[in-house]
N, C-alpha and C. Protein backbone atom coordinates (compact mmCIF):
# COMPACT_ATOMS: atom_id res chain seq x y z
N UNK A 1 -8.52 15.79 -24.00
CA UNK A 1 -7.58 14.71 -24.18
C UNK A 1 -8.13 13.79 -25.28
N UNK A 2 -7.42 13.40 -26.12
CA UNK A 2 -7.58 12.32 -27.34
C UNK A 2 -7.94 11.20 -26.66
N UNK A 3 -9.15 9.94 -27.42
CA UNK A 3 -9.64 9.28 -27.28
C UNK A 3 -8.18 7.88 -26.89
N UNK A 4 -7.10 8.27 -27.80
CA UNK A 4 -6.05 7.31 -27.74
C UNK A 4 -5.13 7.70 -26.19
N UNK A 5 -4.81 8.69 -25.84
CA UNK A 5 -4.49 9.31 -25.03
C UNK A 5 -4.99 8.81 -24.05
N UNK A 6 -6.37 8.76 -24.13
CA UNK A 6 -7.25 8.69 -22.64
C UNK A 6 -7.16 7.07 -22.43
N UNK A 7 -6.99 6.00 -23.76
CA UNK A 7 -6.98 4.83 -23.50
C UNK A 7 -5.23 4.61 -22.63
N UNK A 8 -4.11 5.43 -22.83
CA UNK A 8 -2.84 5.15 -22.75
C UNK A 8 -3.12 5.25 -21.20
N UNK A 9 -3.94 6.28 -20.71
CA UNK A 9 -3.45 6.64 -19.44
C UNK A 9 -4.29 5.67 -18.59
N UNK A 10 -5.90 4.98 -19.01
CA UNK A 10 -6.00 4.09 -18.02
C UNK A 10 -5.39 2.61 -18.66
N UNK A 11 -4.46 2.39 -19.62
CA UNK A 11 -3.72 1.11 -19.50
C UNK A 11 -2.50 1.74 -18.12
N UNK A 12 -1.82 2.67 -18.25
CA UNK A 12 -0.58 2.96 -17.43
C UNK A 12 -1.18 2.53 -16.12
N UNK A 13 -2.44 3.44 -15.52
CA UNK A 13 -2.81 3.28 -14.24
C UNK A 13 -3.70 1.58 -13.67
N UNK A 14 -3.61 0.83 -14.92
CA UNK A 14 -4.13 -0.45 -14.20
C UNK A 14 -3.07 -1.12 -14.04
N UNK A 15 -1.68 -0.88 -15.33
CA UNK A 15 -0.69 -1.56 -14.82
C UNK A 15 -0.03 -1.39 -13.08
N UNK A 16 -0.22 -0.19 -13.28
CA UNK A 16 0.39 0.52 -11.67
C UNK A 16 -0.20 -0.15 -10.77
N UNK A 17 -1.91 -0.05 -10.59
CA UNK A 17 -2.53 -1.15 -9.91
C UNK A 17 -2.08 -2.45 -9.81
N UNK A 18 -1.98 -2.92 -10.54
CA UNK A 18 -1.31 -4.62 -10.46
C UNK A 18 -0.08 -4.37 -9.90
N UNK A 19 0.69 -3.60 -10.67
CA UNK A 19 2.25 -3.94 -9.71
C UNK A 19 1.60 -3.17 -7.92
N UNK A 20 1.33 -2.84 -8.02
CA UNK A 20 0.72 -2.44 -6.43
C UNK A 20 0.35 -3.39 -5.67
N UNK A 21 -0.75 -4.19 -6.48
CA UNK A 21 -1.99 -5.27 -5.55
C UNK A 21 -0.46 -6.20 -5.97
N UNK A 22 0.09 -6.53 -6.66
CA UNK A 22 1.46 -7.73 -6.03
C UNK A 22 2.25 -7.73 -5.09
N UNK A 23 2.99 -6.01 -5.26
CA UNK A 23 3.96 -5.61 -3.99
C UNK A 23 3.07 -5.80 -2.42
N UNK A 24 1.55 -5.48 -2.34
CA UNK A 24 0.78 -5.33 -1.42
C UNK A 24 1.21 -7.13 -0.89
N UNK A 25 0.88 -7.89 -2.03
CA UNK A 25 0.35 -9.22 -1.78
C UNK A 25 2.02 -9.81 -1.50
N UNK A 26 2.99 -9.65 -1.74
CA UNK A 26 4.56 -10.25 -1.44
C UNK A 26 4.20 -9.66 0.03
N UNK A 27 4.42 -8.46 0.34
CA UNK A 27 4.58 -8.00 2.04
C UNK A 27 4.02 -8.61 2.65
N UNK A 28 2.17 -8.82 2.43
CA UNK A 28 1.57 -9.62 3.09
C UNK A 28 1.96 -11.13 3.79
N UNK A 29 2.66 -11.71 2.49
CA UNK A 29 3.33 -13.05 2.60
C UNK A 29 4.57 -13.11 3.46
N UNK A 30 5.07 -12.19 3.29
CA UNK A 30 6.39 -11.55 4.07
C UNK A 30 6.28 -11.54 5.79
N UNK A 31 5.19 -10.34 5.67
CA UNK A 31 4.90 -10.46 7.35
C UNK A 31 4.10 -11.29 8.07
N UNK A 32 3.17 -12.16 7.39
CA UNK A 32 2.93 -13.37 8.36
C UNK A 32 4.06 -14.81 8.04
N UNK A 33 4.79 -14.61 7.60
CA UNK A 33 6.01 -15.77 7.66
C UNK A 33 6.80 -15.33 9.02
N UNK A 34 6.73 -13.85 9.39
CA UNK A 34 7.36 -14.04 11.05
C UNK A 34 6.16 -14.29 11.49
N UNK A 35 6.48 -15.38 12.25
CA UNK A 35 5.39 -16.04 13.08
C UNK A 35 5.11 -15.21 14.55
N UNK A 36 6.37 -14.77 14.92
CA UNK A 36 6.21 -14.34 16.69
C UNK A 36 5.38 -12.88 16.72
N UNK A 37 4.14 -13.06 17.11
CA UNK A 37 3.68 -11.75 16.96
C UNK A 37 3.84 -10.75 17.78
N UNK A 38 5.22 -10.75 18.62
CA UNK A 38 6.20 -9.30 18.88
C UNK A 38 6.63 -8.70 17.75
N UNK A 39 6.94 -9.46 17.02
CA UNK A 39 7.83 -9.20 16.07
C UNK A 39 6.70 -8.49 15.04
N UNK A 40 6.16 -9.51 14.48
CA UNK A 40 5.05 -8.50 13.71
C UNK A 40 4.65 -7.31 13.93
N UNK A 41 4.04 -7.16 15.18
CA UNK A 41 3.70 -6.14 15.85
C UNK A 41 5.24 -5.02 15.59
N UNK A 42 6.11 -5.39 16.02
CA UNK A 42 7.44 -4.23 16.00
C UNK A 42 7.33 -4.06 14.40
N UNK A 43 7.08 -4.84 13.89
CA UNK A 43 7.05 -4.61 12.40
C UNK A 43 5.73 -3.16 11.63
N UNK A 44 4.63 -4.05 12.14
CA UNK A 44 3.64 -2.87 12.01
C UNK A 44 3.96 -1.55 12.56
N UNK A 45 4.69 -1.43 14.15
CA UNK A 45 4.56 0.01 14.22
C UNK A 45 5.79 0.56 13.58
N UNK A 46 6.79 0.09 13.30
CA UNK A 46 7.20 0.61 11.94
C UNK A 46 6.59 0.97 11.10
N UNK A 47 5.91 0.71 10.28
CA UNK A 47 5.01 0.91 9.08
C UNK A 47 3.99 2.33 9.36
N UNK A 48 3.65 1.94 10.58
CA UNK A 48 2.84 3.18 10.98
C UNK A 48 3.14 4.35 11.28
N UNK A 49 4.46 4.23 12.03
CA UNK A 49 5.30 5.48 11.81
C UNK A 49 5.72 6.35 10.59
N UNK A 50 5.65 6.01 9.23
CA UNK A 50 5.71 6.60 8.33
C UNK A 50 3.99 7.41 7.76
N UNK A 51 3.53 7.01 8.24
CA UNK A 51 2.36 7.54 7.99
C UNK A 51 2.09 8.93 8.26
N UNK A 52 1.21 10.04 7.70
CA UNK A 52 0.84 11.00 8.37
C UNK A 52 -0.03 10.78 9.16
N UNK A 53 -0.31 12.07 10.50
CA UNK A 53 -1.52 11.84 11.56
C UNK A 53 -2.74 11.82 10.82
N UNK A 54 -3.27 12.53 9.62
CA UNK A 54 -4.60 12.12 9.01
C UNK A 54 -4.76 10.80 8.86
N UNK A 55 -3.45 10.15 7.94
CA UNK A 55 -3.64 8.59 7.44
C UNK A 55 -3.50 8.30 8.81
N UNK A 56 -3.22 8.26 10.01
CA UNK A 56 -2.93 7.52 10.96
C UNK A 56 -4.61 7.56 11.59
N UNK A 57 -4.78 8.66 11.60
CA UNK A 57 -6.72 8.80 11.85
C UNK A 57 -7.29 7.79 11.36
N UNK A 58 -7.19 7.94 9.90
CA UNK A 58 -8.22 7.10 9.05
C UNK A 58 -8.11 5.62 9.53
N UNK A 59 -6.83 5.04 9.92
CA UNK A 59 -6.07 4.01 9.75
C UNK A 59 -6.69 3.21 10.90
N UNK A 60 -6.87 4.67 12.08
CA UNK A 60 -7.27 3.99 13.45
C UNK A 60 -8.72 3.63 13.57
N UNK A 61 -9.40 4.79 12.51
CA UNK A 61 -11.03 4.31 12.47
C UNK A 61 -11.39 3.30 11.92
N UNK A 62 -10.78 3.10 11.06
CA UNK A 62 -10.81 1.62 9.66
C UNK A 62 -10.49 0.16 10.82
N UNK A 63 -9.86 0.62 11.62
CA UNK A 63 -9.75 -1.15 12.50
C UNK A 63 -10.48 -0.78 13.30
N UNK A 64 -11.02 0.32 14.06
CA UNK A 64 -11.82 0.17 15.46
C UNK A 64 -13.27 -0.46 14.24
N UNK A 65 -13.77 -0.02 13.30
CA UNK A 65 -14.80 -0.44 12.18
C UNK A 65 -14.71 -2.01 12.23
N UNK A 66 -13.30 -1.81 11.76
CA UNK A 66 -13.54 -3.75 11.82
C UNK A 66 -13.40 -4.14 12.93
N UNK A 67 -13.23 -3.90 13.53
CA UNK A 67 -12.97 -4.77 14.56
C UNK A 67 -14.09 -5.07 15.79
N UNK A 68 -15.33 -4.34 15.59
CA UNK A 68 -16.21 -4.06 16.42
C UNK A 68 -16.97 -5.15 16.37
N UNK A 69 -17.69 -5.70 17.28
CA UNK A 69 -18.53 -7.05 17.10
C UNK A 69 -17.89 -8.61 17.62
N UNK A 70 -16.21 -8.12 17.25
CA UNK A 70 -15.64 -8.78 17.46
C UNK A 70 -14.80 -9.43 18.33
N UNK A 71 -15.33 -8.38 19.73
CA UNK A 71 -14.82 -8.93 21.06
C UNK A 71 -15.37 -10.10 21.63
């Protein structure tokens, strides 16, 4: 791949990043503005339902990780 080439493709993929880390950062803002955390919660397992069972693996080890220490 050309030196210009190789610069095009990591400008494309940092733009992608940013519009990502924004869309990430609006939802964020989104779902703690419902305050009632039924609702959130009904909200999350939505979200989780689209997931595959691997990502749902990873997803479940990544909070039991954080979350440890913290009882």
């Amino acid at each position: 791949m050309s030196k210009e080439l190789t610069l095009e493709v990591k400008e494309f993929n940092r733009q992608i990043q940013i519009a990502k880390d924004n869309l990430v950062s609006n939802i964020d803002v989104l779902f703690y503005d419902c305050e009632n955390l039924e609702d959130q919660a009904k909200i999350f397992r939505t979200i989780l339902r689209e997931f595959s069972l691997y990502n749902l693996e990873a997803i479940k080890q990544y909070v039991k990780i954080s979350t440890e220490g913290k009882k």
